[in-house]
Protein backbone atom coordinates (compact mmCIF):
# COMPACT_ATOMS: atom_id res chain seq x y z
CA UNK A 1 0.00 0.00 0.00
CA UNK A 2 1.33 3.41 -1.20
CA UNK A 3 1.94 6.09 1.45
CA UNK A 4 0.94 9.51 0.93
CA UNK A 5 3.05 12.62 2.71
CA UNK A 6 1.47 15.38 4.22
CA UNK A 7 3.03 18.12 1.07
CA UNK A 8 0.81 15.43 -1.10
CA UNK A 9 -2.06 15.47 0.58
CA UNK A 10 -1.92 19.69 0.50
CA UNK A 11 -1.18 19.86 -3.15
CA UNK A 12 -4.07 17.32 -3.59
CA UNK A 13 -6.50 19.45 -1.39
CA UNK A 14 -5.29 23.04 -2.40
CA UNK A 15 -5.87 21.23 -6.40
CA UNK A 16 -9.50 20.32 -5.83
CA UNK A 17 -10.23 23.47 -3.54
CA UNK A 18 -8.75 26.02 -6.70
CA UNK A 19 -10.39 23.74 -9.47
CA UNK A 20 -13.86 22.30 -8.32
CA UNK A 21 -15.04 23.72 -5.14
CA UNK A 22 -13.77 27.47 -6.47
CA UNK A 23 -15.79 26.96 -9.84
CA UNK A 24 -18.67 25.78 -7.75
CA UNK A 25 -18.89 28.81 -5.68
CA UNK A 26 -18.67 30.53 -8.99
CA UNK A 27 -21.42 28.88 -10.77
CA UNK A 28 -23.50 29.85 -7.89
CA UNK A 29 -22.48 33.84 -7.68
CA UNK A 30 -21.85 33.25 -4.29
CA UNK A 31 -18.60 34.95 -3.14
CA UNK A 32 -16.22 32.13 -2.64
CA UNK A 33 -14.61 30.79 0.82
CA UNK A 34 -10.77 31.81 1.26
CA UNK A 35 -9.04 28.33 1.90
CA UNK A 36 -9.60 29.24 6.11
CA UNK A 37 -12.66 29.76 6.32
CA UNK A 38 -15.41 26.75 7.08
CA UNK A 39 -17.76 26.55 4.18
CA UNK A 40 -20.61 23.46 3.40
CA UNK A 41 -23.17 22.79 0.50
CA UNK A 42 -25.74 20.99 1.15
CA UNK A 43 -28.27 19.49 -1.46
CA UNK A 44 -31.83 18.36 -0.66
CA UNK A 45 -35.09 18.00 -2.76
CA UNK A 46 -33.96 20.12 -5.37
CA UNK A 47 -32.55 22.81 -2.21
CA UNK A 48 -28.88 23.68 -2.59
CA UNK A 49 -27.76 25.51 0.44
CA UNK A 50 -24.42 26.74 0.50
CA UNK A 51 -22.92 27.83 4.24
CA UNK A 52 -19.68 30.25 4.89
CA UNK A 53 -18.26 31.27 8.08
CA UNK A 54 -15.89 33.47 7.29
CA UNK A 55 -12.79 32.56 9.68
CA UNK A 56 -11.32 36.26 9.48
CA UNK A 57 -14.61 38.08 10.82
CA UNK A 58 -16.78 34.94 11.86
CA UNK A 59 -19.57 36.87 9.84
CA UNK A 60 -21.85 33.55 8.56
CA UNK A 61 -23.10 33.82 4.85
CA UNK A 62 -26.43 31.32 3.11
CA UNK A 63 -27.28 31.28 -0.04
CA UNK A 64 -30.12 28.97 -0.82
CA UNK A 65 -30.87 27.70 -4.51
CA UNK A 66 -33.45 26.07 -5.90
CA UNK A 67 -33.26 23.58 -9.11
CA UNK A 68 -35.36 23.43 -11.54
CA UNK A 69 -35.27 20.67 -14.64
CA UNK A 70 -32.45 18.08 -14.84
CA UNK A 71 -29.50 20.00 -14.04
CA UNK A 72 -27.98 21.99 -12.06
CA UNK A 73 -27.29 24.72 -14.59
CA UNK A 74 -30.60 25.61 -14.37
CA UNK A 75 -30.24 27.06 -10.34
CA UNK A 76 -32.50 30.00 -9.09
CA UNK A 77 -31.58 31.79 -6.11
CA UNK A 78 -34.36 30.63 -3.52
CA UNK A 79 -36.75 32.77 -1.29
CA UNK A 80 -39.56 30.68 0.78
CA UNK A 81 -41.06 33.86 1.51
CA UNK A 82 -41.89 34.30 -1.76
CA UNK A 83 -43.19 31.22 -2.89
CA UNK A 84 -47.06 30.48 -3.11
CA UNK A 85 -48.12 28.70 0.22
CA UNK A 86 -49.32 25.46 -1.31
CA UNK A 87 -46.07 25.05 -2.56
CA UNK A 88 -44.42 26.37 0.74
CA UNK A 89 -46.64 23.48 1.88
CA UNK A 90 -45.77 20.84 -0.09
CA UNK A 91 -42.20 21.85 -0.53
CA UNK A 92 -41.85 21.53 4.01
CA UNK A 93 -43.91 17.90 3.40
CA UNK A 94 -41.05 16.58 0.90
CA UNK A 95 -38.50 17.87 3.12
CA UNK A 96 -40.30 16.41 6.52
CA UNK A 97 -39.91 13.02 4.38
CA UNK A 98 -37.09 13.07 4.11
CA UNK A 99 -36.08 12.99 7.15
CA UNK A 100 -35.29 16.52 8.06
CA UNK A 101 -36.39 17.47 11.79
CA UNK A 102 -39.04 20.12 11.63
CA UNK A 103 -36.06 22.30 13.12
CA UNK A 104 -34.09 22.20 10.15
CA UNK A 105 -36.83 22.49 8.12
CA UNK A 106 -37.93 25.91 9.80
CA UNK A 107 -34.69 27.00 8.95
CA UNK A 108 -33.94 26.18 5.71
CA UNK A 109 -37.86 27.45 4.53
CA UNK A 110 -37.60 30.53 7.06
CA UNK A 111 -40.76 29.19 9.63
CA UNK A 112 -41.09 28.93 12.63
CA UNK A 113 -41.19 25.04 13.75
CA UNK A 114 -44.59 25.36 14.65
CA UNK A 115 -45.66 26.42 11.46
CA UNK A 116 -43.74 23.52 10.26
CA UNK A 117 -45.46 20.97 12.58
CA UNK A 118 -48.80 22.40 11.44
CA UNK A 119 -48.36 21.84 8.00
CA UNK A 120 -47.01 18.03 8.64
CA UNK A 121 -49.99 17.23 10.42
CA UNK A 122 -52.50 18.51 8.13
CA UNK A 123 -54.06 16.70 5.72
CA UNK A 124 -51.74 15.90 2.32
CA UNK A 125 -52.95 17.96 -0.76
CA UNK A 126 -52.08 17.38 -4.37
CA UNK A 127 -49.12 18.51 -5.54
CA UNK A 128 -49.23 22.38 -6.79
CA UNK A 129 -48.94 22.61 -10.35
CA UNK A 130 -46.13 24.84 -10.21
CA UNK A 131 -43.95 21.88 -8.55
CA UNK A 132 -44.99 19.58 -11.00
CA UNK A 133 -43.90 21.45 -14.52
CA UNK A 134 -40.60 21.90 -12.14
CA UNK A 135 -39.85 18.26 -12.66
CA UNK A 136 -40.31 17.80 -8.78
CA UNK A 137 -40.12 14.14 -7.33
């Protein structure tokens, strides 16, 4: 089994954090991280959320995304607040399947958890036309 030394492993890591995590940050417009600073992207029923705690002045930045069609070239920055609240609705019922806790949820959809917990226990409508030309799961 081949070893690898420690100047190896940072060439490897400074490599992929210049080339692919740079050009993601890019194709999102979202001002990339600075290799010190803590950053994650998270993706989640057609939610990309991208996280950024700046090390230098432990200012926080989210960006929030939402897909629509097959790829991910087609990303729209993504509001909650502005979305019709049947698809709000539906939107924090895919997510509670998934196994988010109505905590996260909240967060991610800007809710209170109580608005979340009302919405999971009332009764499942269709799914909003607007989701469904989206190519929604």
């Amino acid at each position: 089994m081949a070893h690898t030394n420690p100047s190896q492993v940072d060439n490897m890591l400074g490599s992929f954090f210049t080339g692919g995590v740079m050009s993601l940050f890019y194709q999102l417009g979202v001002s990339p991280p600075m290799p010190q600073d803590v950053f994650s992207v998270r993706y989640l029923c057609d939610i990309v959320s991208v996280e950024i705690t700046r090390r230098k002045t432990g200012a926080v930045e989210t960006a929030r995304f939402l897909r629509h069609g097959d790829g991910f070239e087609q990303l729209r920055p993504f509001d909650p607040k502005t979305m019709p609240k049947s698809s709000r609705n539906f939107l924090i019922r895919k997510l509670y399947a998934s196994s988010l806790s109505q905590k996260e949820i909240a967060e991610l959809m800007k809710v209170t958890q109580q608005t979340v917990s009302n919405v999971c226990k009332a009764d499942t409508p269709p799914m909003p036309i607007s989701l469904r030309s989206q190519g929604s799961h």
